[in-house]
Protein backbone atom coordinates (compact mmCIF):
# COMPACT_ATOMS: atom_id res chain seq x y z
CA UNK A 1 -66.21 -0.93 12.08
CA UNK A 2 -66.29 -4.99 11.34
CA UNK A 3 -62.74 -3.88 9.25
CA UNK A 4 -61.25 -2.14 12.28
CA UNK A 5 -62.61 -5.50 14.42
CA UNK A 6 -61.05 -7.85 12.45
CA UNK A 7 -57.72 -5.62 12.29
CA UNK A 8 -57.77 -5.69 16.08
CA UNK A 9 -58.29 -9.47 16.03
CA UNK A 10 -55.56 -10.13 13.69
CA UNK A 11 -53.44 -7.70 15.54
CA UNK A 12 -54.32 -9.69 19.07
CA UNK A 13 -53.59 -13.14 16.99
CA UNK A 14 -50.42 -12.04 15.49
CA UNK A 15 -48.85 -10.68 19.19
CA UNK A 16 -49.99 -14.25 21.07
CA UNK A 17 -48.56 -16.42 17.97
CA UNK A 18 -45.18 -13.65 18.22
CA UNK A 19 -45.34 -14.36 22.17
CA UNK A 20 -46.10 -18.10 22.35
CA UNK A 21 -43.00 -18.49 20.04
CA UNK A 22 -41.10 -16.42 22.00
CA UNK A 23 -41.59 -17.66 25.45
CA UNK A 24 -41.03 -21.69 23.59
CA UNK A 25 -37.40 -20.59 22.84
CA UNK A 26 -35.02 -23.18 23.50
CA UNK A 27 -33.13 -22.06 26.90
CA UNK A 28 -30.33 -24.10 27.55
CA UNK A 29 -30.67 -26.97 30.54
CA UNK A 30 -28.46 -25.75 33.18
CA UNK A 31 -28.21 -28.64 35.57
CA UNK A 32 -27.08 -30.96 32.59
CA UNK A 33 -23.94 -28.72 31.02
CA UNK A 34 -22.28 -27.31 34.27
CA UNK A 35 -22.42 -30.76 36.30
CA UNK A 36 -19.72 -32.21 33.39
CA UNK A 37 -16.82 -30.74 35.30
CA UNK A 38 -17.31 -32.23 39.11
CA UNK A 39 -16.85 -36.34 38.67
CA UNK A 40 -18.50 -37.93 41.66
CA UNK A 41 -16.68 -39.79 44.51
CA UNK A 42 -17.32 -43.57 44.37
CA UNK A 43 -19.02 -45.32 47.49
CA UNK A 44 -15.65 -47.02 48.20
CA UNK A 45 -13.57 -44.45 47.92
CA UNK A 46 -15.78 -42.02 50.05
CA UNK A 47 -15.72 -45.21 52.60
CA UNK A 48 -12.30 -44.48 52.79
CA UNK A 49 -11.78 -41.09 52.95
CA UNK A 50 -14.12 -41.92 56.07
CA UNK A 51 -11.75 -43.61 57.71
CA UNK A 52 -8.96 -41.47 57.09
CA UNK A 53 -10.73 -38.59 58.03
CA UNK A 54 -11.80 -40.26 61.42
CA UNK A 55 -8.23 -41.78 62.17
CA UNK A 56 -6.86 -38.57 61.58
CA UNK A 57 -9.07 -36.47 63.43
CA UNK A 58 -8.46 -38.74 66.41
CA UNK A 59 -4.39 -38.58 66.09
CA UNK A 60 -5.05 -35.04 66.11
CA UNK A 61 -7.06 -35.00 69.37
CA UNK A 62 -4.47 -37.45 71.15
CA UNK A 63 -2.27 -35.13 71.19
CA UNK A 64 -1.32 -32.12 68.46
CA UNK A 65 1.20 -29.20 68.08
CA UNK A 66 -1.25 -26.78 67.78
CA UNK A 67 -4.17 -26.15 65.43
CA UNK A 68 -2.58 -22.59 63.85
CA UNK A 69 -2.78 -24.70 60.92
CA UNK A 70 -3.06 -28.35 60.00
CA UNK A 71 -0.96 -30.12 57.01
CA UNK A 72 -1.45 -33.62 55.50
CA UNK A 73 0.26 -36.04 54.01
CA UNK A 74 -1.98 -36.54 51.29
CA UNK A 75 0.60 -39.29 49.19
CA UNK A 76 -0.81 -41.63 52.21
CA UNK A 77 -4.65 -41.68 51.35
CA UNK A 78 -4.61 -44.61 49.15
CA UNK A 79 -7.28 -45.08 46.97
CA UNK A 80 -8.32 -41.85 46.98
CA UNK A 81 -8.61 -39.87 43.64
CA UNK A 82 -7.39 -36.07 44.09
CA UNK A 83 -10.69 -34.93 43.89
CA UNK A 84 -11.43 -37.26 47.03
CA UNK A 85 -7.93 -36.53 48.72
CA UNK A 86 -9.24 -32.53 48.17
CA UNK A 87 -12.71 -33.32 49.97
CA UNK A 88 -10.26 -34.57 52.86
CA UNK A 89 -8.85 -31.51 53.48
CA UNK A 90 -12.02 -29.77 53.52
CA UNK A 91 -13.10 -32.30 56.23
CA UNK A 92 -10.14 -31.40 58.12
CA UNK A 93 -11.13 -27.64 58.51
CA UNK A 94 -12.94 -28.43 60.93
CA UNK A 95 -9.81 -28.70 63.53
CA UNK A 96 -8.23 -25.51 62.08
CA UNK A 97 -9.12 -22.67 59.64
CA UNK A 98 -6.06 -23.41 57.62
CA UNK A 99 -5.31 -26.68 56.08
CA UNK A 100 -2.88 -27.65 53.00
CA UNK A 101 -1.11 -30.38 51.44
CA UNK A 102 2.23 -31.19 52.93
CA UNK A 103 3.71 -30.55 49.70
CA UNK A 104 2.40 -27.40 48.80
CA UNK A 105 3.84 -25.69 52.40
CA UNK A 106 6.68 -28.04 53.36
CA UNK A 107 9.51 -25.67 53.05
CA UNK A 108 8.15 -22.63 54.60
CA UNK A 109 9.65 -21.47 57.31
CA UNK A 110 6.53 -19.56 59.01
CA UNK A 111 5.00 -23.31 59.64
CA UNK A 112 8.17 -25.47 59.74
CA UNK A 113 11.22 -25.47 61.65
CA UNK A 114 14.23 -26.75 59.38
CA UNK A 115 17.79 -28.42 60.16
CA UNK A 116 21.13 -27.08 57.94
CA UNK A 117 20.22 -30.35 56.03
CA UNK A 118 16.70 -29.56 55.29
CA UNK A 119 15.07 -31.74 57.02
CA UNK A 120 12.13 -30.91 59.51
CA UNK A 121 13.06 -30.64 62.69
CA UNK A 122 9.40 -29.30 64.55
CA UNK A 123 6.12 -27.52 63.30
CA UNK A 124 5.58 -24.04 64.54
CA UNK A 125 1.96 -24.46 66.34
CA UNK A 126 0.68 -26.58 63.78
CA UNK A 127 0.74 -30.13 63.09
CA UNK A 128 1.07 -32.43 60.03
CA UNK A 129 -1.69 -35.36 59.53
CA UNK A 130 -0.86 -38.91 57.98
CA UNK A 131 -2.16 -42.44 58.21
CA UNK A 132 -0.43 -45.56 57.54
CA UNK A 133 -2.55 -48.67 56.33
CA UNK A 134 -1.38 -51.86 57.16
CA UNK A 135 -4.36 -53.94 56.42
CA UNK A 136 -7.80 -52.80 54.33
CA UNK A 137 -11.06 -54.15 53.36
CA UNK A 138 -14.09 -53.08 52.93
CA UNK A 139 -15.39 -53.50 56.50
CA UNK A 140 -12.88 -54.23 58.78
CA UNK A 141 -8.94 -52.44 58.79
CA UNK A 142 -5.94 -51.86 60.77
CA UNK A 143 -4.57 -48.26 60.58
CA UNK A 144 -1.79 -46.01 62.23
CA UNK A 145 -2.73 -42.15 62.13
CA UNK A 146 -0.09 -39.85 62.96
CA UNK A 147 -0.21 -36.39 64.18
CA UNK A 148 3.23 -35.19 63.71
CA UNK A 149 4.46 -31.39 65.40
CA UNK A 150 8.00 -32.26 65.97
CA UNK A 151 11.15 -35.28 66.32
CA UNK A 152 10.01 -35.47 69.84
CA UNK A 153 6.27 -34.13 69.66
CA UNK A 154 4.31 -36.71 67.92
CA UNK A 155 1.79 -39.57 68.82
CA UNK A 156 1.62 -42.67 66.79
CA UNK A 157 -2.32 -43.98 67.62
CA UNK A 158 -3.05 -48.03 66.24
CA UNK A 159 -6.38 -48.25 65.49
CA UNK A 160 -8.79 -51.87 64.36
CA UNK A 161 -11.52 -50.35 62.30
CA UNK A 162 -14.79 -51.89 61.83
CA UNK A 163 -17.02 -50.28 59.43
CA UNK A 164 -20.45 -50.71 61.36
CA UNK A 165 -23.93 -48.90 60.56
CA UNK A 166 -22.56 -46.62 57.44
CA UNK A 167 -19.97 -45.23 60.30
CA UNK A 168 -16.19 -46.53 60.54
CA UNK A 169 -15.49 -47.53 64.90
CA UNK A 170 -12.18 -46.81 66.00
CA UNK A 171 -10.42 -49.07 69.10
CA UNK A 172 -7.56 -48.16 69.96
CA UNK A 173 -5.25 -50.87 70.38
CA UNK A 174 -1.49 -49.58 70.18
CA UNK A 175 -0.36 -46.10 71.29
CA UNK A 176 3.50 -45.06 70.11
CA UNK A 177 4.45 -41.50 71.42
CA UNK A 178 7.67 -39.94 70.28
């Protein structure tokens, strides 16, 4: 009987050791090897996509060609790395379900009306998004958005930006309508 105990025992000892090692394997850290890919957006430049975002968003509500879908000029965002520039148009979604890059939709005829020359002549119920910085620092800049849906469809909004409470303040202080 005292053999068949101590059999038991061993047995019992032998499984825990077999399970303790087993349940100590090295797994992977997740968190560390999939975050490598994804560079993060610097305080500055996310301060600017902030005003872009806002300056465009209130071009667009001035007046627009439609919100079927929404293009952008995305050569315009200065200082913006294309990881930021692609956050923009995911901001953007938010005044239509569909937004691109100028350059990847420019030539289709479903969302822009061409001239024999090639040039564009009118959106077809969309509009294209693009600022114009004339002056930029950290807290304080003067900025042009432009919400563009045709030669003679498109508002040209001046805007002095202060960047106030974490928050960039638009005032409107030239409006150019084509």
């Amino acid at each position: 009987m005292k053999k068949i105990s101590y059999l038991f025992l061993t047995v019992i000892i032998i499984v825990s050791l077999l399970s303790g090692c087993h349940s100590q394997e090295v797994v992977p850290n997740d968190t560390d090897e999939i975050t490598e890919s994804k560079p993060e957006i610097s305080n500055e430049e996310r301060q600017r996509m902030d005003l872009y975002i806002a300056v465009m968003t209130s071009a667009f509500h001035e007046e627009n060609g439609g919100n079927e879908f929404v293009a952008v000029k995305l050569d315009t965002l200065d200082g913006l790395s294309e990881e930021a520039k692609a956050e923009v148009l995911e901001e953007l979604s938010r005044l239509s379900p569909h937004v691109y890059s100028f350059e990847s939709i420019k030539n289709d005829s479903s969302k822009f009306e061409l001239d024999d020359a090639g040039r564009l002549i009118r959106s077809v119920n969309g509009t294209l998004l693009w600022v114009n910085v004339e002056e930029y620092s950290k807290d304080k800049s003067t900025i042009t958005g432009v919400s563009w849906f045709g030669n003679l469809g498109a508002v040209f909004p001046k805007y002095q930006a202060i960047f106030k409470n974490g928050r960039w303040q638009l005032e409107l202080i030239n409006m150019a309508v084509s």
